[in-house]
PDB file of N, CA and C in Angstrom:
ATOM      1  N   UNK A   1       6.668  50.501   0.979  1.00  0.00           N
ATOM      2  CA  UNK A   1       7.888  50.121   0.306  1.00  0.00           C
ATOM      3  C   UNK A   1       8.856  49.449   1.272  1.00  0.00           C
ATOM      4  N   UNK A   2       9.066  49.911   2.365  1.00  0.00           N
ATOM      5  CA  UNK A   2      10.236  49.057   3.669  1.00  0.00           C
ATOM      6  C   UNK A   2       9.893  47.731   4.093  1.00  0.00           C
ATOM      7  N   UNK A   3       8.267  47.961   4.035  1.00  0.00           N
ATOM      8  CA  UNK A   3       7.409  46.673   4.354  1.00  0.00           C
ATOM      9  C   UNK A   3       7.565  45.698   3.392  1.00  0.00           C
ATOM     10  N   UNK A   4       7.998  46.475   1.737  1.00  0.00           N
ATOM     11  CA  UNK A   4       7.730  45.146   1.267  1.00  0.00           C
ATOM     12  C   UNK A   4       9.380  44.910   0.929  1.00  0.00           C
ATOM     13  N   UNK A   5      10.161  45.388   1.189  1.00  0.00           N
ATOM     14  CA  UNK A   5      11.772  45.319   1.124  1.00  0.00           C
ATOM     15  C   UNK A   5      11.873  44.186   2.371  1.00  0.00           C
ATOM     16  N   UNK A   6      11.829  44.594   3.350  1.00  0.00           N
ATOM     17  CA  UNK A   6      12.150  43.375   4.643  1.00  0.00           C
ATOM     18  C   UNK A   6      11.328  42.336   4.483  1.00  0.00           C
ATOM     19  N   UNK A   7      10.207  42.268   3.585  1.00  0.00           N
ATOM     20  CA  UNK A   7       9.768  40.822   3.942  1.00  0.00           C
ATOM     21  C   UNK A   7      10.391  39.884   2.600  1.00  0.00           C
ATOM     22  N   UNK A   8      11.136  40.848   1.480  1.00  0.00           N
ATOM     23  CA  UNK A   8      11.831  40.198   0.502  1.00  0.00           C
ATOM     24  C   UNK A   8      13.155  39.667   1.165  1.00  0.00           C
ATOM     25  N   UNK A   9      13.466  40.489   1.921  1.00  0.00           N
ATOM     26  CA  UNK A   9      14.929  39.921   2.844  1.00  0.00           C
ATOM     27  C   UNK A   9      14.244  38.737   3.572  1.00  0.00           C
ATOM     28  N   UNK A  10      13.469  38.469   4.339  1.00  0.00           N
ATOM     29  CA  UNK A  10      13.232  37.347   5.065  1.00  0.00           C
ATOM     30  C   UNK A  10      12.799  36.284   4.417  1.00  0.00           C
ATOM     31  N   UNK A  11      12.295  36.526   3.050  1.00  0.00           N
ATOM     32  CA  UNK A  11      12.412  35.680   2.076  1.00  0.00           C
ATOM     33  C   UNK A  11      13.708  35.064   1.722  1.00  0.00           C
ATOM     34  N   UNK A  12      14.481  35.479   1.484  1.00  0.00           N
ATOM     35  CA  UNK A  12      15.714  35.074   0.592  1.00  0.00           C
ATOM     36  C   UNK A  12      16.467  34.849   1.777  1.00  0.00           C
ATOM     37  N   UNK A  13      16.197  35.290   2.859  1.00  0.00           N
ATOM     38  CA  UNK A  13      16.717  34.806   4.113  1.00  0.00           C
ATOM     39  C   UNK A  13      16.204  32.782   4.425  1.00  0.00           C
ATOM     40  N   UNK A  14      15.068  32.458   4.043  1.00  0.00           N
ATOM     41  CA  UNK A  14      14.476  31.687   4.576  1.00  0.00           C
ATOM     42  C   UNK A  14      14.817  31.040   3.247  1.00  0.00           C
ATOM     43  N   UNK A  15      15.300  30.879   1.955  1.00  0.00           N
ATOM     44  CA  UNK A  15      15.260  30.335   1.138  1.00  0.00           C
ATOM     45  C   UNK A  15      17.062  30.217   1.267  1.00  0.00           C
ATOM     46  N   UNK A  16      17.479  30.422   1.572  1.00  0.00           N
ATOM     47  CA  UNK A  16      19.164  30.127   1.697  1.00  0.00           C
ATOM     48  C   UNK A  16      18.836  28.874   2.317  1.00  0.00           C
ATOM     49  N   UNK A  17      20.045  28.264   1.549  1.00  0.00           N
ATOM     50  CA  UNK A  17      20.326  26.721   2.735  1.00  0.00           C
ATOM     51  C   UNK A  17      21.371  26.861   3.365  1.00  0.00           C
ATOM     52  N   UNK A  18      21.448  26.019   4.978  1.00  0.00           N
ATOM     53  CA  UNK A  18      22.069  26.093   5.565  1.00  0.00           C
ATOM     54  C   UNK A  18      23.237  25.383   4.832  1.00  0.00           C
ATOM     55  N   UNK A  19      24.489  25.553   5.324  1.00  0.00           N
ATOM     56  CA  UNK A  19      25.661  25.499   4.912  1.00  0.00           C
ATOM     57  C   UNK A  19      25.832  24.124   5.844  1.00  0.00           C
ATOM     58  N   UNK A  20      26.654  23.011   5.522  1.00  0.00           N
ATOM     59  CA  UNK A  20      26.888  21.736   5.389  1.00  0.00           C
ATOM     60  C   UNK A  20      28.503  21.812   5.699  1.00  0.00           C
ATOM     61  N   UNK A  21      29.272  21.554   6.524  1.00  0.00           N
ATOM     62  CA  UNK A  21      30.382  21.191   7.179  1.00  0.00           C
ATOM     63  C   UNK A  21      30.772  19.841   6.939  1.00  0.00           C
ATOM     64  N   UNK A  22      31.880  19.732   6.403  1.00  0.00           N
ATOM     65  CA  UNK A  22      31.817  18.656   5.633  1.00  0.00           C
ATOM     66  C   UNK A  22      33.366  18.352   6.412  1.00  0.00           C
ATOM     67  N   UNK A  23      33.304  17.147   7.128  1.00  0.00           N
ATOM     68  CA  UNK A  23      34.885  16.696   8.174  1.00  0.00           C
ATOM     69  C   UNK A  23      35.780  16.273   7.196  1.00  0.00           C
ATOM     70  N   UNK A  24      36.988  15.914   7.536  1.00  0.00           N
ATOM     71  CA  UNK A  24      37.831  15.666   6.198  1.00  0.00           C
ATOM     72  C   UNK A  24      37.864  14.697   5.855  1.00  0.00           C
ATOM     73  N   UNK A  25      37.286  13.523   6.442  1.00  0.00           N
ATOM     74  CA  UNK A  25      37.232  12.369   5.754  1.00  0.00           C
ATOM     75  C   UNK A  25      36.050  12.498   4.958  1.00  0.00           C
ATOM     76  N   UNK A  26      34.758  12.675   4.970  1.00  0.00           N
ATOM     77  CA  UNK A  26      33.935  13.164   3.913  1.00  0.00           C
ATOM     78  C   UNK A  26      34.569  14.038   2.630  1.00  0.00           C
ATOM     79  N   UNK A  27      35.642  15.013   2.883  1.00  0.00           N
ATOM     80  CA  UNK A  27      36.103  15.490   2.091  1.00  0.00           C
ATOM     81  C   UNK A  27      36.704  14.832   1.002  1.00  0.00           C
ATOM     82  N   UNK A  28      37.774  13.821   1.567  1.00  0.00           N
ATOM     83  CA  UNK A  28      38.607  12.575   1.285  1.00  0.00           C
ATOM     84  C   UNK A  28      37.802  11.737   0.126  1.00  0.00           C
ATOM     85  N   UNK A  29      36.400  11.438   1.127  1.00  0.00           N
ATOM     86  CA  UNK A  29      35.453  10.440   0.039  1.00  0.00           C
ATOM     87  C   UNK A  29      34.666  10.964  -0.772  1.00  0.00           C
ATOM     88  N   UNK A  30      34.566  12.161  -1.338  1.00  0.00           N
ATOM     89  CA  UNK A  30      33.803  13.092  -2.283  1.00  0.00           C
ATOM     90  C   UNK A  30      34.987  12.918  -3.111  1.00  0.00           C
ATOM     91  N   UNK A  31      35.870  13.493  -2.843  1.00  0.00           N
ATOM     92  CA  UNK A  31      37.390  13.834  -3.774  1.00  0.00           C
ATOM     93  C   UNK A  31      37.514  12.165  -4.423  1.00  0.00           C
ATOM     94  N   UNK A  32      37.734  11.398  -3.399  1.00  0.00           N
ATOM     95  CA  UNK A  32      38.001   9.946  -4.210  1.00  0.00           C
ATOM     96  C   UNK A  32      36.833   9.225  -4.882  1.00  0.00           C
ATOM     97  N   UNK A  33      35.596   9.812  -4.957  1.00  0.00           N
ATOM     98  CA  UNK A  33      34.678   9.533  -5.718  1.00  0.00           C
ATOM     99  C   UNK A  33      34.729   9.979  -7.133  1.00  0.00           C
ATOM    100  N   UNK A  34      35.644  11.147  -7.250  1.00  0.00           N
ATOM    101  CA  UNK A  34      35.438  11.866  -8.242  1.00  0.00           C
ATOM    102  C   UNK A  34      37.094  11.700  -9.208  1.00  0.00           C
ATOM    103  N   UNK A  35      37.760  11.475  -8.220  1.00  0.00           N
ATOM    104  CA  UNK A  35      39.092  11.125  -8.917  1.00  0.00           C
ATOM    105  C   UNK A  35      39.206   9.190  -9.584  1.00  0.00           C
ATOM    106  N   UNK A  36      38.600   8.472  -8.525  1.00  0.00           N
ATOM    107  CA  UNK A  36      39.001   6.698  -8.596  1.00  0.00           C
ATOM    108  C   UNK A  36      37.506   6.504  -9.279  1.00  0.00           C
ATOM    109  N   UNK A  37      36.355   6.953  -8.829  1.00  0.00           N
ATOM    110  CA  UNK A  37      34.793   6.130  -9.680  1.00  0.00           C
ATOM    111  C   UNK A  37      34.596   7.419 -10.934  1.00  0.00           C
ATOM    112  N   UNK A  38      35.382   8.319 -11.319  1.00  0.00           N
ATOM    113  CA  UNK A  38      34.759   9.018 -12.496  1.00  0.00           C
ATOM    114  C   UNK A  38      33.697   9.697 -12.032  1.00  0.00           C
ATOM    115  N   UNK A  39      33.477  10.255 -11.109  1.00  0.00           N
ATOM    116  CA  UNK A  39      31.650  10.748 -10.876  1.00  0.00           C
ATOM    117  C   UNK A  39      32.186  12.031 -11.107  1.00  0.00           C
ATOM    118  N   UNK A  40      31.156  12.759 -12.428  1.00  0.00           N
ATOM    119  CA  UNK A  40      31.329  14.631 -12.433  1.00  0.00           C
ATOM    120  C   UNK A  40      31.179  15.189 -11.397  1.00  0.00           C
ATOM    121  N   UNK A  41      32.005  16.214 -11.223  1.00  0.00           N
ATOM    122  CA  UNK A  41      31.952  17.047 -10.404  1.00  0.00           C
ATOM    123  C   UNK A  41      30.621  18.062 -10.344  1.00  0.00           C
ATOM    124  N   UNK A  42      30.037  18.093 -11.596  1.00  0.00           N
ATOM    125  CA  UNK A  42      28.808  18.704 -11.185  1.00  0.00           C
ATOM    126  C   UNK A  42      27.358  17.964 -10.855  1.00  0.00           C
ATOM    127  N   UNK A  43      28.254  16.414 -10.783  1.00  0.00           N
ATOM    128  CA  UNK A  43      27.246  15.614 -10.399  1.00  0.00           C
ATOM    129  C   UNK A  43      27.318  15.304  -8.438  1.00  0.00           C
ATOM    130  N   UNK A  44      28.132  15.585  -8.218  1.00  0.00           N
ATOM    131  CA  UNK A  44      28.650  15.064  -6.991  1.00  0.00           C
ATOM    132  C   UNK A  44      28.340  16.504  -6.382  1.00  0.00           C
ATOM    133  N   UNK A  45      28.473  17.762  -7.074  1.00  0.00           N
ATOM    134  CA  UNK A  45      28.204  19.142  -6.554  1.00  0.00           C
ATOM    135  C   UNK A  45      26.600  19.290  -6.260  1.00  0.00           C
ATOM    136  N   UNK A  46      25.836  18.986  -7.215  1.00  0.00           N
ATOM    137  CA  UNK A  46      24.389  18.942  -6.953  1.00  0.00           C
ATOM    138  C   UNK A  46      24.107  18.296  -6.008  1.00  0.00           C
ATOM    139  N   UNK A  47      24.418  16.727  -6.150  1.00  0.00           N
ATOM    140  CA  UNK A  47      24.250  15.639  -4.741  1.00  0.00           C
ATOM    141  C   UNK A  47      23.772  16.167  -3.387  1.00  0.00           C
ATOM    142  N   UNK A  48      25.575  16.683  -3.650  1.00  0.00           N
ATOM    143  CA  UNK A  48      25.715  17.381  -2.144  1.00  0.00           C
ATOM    144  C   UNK A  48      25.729  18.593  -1.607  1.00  0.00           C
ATOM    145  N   UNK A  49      25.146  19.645  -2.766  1.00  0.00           N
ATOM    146  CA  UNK A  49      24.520  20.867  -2.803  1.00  0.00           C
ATOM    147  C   UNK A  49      26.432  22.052  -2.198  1.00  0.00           C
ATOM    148  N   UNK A  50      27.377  21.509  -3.521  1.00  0.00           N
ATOM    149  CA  UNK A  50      28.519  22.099  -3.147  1.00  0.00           C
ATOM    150  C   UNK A  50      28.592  23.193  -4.068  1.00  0.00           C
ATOM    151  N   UNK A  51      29.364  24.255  -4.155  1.00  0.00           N
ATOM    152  CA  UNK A  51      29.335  25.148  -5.314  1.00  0.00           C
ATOM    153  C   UNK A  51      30.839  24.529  -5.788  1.00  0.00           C
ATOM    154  N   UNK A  52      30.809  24.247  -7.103  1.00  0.00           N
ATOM    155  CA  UNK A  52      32.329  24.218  -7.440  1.00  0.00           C
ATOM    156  C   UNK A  52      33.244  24.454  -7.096  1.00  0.00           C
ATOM    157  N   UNK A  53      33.603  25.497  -7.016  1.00  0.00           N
ATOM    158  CA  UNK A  53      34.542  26.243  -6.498  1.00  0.00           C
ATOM    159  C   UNK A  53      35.234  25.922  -5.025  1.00  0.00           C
ATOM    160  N   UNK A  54      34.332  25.085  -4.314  1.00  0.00           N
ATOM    161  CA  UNK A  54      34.719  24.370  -2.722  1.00  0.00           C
ATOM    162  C   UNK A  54      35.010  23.195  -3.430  1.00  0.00           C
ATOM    163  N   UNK A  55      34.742  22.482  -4.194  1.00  0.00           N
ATOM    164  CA  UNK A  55      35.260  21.542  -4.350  1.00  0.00           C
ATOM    165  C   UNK A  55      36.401  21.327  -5.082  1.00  0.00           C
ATOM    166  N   UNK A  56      36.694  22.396  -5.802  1.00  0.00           N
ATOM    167  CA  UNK A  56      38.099  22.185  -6.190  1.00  0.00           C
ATOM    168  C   UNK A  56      39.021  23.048  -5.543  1.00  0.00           C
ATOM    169  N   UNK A  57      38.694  23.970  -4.879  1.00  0.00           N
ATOM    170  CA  UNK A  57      39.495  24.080  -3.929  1.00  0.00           C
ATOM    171  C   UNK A  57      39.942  23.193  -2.668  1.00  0.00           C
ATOM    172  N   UNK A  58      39.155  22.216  -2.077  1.00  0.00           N
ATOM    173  CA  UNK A  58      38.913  20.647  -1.856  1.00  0.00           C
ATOM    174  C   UNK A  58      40.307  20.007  -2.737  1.00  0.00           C
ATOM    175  N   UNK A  59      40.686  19.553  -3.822  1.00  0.00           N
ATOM    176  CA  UNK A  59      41.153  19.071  -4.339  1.00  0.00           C
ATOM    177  C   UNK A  59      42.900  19.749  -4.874  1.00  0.00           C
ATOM    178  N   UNK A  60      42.893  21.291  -4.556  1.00  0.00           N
ATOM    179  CA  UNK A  60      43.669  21.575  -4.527  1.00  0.00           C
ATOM    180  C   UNK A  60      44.141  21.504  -3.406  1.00  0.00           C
ATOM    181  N   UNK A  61      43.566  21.548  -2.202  1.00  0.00           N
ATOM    182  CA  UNK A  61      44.843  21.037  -1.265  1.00  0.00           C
ATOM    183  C   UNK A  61      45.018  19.941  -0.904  1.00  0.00           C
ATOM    184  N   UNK A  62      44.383  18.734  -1.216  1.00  0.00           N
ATOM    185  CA  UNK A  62      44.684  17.397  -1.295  1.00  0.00           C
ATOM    186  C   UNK A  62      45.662  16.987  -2.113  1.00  0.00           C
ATOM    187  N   UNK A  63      46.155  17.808  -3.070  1.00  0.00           N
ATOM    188  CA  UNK A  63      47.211  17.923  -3.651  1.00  0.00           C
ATOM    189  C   UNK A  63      48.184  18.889  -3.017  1.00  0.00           C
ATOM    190  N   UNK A  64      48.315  19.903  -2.890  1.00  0.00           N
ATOM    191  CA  UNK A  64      49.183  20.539  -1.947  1.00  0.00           C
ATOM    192  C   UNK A  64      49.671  19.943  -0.675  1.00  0.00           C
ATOM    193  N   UNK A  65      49.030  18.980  -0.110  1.00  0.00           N
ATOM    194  CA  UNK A  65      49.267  18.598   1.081  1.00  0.00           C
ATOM    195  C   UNK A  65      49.213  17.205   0.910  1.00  0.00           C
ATOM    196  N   UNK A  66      49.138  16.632   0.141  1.00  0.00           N
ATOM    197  CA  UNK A  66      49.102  15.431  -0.050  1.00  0.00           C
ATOM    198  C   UNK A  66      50.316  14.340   0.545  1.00  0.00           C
ATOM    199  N   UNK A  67      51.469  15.282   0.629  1.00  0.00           N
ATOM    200  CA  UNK A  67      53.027  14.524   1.080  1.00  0.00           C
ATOM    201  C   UNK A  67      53.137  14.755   2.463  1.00  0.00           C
ATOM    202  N   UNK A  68      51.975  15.213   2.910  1.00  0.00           N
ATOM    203  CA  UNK A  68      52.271  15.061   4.609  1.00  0.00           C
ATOM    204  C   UNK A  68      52.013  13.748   4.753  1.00  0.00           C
ATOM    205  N   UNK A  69      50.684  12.817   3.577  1.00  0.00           N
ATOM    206  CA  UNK A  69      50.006  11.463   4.377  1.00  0.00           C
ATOM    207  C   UNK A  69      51.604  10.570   4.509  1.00  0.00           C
ATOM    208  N   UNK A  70      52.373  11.047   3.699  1.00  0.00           N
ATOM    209  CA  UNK A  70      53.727   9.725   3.146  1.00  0.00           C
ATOM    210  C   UNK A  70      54.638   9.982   4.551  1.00  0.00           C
ATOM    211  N   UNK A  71      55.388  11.653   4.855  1.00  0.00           N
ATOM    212  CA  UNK A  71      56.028  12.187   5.474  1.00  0.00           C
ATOM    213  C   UNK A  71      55.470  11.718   7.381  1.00  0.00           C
ATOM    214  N   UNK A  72      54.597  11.302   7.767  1.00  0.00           N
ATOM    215  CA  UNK A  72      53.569  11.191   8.946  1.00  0.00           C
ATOM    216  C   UNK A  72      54.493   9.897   9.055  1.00  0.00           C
ATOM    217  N   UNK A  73      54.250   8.868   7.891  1.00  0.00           N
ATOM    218  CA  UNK A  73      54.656   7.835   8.133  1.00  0.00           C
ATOM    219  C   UNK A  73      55.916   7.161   8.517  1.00  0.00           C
ATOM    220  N   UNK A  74      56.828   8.241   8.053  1.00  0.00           N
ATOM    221  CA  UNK A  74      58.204   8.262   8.449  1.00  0.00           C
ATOM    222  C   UNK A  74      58.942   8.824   9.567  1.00  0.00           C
ATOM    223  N   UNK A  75      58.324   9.819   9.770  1.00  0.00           N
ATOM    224  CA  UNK A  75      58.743  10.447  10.620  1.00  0.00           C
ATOM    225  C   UNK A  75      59.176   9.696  11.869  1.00  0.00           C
ATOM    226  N   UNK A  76      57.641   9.001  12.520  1.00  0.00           N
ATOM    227  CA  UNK A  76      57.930   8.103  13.657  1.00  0.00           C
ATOM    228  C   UNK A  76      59.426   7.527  14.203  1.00  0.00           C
ATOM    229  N   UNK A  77      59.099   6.754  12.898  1.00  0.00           N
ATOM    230  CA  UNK A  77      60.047   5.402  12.668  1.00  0.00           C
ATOM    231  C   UNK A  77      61.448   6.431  13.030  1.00  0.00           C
ATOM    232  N   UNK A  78      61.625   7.256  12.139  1.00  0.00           N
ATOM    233  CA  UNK A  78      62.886   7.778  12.046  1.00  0.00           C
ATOM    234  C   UNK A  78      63.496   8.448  13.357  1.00  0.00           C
ATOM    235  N   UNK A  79      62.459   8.743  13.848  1.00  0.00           N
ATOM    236  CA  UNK A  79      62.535   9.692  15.317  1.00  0.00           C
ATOM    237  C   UNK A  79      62.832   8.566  16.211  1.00  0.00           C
ATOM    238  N   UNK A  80      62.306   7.376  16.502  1.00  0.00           N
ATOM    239  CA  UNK A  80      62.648   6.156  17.245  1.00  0.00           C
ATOM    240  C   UNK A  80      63.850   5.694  16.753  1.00  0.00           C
ATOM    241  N   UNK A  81      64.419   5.566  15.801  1.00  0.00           N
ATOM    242  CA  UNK A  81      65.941   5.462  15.593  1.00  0.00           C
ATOM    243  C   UNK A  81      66.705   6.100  15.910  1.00  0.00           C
ATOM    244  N   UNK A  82      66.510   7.912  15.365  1.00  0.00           N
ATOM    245  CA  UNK A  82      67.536   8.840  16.304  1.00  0.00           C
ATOM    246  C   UNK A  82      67.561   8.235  17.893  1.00  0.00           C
ATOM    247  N   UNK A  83      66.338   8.539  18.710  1.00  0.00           N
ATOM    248  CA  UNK A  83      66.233   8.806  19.875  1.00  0.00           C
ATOM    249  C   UNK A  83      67.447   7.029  20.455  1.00  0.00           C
ATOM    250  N   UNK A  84      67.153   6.073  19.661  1.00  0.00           N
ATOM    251  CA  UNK A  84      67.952   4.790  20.323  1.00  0.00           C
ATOM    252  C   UNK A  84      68.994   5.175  19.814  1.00  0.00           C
ATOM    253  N   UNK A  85      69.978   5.562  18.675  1.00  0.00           N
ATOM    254  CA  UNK A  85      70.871   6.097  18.298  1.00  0.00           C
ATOM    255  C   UNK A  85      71.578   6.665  19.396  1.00  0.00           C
ATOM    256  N   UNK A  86      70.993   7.716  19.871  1.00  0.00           N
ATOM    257  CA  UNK A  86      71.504   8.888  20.839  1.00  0.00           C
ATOM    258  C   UNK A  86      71.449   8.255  22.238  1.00  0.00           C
ATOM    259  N   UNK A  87      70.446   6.993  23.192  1.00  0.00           N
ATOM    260  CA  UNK A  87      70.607   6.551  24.022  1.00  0.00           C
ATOM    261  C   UNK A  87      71.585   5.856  24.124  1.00  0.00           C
ATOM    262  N   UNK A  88      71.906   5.276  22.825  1.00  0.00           N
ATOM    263  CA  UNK A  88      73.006   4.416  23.203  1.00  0.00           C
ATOM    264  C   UNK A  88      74.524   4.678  23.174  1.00  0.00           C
ATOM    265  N   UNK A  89      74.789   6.256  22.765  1.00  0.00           N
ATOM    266  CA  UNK A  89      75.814   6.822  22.731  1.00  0.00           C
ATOM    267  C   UNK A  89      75.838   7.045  23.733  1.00  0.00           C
ATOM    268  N   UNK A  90      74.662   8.200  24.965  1.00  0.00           N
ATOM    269  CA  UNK A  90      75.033   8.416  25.941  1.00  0.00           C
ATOM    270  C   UNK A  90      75.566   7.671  27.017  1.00  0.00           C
ATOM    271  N   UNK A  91      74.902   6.088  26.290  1.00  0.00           N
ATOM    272  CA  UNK A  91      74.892   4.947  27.339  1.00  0.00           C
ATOM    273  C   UNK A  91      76.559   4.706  27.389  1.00  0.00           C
ATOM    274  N   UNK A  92      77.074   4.523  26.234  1.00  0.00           N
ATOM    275  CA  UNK A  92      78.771   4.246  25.763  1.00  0.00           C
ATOM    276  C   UNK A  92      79.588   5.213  27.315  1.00  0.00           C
ATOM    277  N   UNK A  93      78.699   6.618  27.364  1.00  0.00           N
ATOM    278  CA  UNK A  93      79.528   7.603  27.651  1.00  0.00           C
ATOM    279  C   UNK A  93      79.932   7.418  28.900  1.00  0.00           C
ATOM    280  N   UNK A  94      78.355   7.120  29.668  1.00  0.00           N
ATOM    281  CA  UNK A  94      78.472   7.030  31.029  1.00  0.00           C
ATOM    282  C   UNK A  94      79.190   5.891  31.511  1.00  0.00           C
ATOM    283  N   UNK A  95      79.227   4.823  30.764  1.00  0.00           N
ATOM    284  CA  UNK A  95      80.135   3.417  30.601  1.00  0.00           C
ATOM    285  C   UNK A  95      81.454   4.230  30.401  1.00  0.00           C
ATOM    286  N   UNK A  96      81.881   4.711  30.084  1.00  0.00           N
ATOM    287  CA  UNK A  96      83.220   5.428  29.537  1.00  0.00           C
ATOM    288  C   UNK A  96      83.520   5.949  31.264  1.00  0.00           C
ATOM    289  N   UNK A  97      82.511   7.032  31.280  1.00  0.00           N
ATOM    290  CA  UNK A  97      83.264   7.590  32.599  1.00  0.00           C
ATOM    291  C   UNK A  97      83.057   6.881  33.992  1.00  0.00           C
ATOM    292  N   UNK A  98      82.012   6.087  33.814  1.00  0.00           N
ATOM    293  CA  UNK A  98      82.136   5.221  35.501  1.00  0.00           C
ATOM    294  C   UNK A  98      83.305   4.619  35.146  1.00  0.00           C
ATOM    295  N   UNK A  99      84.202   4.066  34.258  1.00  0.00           N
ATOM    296  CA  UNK A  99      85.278   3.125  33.996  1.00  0.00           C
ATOM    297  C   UNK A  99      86.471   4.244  34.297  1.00  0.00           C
ATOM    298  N   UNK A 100      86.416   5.145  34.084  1.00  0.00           N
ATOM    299  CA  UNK A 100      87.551   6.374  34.250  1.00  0.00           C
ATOM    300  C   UNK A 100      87.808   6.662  35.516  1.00  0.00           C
ATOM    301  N   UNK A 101      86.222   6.973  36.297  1.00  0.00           N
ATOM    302  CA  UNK A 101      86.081   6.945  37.906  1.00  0.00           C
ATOM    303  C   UNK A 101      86.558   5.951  38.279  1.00  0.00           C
ATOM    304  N   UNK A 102      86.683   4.904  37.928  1.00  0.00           N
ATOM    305  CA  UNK A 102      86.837   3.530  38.894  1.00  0.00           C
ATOM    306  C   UNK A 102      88.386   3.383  39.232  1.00  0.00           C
ATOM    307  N   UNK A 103      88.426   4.006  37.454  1.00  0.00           N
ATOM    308  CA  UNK A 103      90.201   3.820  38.008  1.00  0.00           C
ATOM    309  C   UNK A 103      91.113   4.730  38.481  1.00  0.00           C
ATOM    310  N   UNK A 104      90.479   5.823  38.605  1.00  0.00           N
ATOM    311  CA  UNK A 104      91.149   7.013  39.121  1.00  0.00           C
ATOM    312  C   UNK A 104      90.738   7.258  40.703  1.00  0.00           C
ATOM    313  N   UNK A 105      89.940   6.571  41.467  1.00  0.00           N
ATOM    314  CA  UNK A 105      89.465   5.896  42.873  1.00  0.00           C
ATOM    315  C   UNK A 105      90.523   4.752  42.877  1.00  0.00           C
ATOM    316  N   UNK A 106      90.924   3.973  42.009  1.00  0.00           N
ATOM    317  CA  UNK A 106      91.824   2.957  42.563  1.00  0.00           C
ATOM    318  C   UNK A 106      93.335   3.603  42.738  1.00  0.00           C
ATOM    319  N   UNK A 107      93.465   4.450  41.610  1.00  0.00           N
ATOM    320  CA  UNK A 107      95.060   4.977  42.421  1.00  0.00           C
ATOM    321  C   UNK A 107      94.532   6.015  43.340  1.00  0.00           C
ATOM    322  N   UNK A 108      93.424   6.847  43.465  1.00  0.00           N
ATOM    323  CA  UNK A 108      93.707   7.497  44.667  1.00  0.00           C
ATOM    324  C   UNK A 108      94.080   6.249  46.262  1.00  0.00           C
ATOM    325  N   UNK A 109      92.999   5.506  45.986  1.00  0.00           N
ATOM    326  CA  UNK A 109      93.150   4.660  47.275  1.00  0.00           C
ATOM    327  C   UNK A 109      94.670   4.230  47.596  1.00  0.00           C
ATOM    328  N   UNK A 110      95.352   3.734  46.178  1.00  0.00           N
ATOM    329  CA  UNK A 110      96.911   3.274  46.603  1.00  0.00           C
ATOM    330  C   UNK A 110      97.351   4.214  46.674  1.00  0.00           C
ATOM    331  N   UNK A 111      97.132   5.632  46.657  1.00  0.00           N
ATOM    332  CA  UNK A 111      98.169   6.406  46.902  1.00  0.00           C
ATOM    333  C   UNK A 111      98.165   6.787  48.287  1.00  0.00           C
ATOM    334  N   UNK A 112      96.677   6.670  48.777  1.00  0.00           N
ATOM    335  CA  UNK A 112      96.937   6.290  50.113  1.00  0.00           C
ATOM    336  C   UNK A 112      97.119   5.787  50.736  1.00  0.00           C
ATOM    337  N   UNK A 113      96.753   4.719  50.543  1.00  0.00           N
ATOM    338  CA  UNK A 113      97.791   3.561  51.167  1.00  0.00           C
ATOM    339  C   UNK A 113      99.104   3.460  51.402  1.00  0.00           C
ATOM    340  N   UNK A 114      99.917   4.006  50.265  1.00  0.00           N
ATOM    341  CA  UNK A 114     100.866   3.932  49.897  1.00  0.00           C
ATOM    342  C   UNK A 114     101.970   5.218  50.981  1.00  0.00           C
ATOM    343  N   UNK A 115     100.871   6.308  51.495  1.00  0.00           N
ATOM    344  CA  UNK A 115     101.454   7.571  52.324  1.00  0.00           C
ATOM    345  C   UNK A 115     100.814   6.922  53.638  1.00  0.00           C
ATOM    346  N   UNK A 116     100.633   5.805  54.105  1.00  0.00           N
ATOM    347  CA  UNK A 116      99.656   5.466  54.802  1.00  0.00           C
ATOM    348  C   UNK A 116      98.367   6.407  55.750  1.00  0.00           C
ATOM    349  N   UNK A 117      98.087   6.785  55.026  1.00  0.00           N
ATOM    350  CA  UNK A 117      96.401   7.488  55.571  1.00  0.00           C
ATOM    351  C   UNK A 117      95.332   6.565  55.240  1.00  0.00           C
ATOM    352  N   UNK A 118      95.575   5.144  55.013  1.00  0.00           N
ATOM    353  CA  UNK A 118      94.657   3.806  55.022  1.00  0.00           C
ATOM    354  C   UNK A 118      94.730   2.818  55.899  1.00  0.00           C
TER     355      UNK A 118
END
């Protein structure tokens, strides 16, 4: 009876298929096969030996996450505007205070001059 139990396990062991890792752009082009060309999902599931259930879970977060592809695109841009935004304030600033230094070095100098220690 054990003998014939373990060789039913190494059966059903040897009859499983290996599991298929599927990168996200494959993911991408299964999903847009099935959303843009109409192909059933239990046609595209057999194909590619998926159980349902991965594939629409597949599709639920391509929808859940779908506003990162838009949000990616903005971000950049927007971050390169702050960041010149903010350089060029600091730039104003330091322009501000070398001009403050300059002139507060020119009356120190006449004031020495002026007590003559120049």
């Amino acid at each position: 009876m054990r003998k014939e139990r373990k060789r039913m396990r190494k059966e059903r062991k040897r009859m499983r298929k290996e599991r298929k890792h599927f990168t996200p752009e494959e993911k991408v082009t299964i999903l847009r096969r099935h959303l843009l060309d109409k192909a059933p999902v239990s046609e595209l599931c057999e194909e590619l030996g998926l159980r349902p259930t991965v594939f629409y879970r597949w599709q639920k977060e391509l929808f859940e996450n779908g506003t990162a592809a838009f949000q990616a695109q903005e971000r950049p841009h927007r971050q390169v505007e702050e960041k010149q935004k903010r350089i060029e304030f600091l730039e104003k600033k330091v322009q501000t205070k070398d001009e403050v230094l300059a002139e507060l070095m020119a009356e120190h100098i006449a004031l020495k001059k002026s007590l003559g220690e120049l």
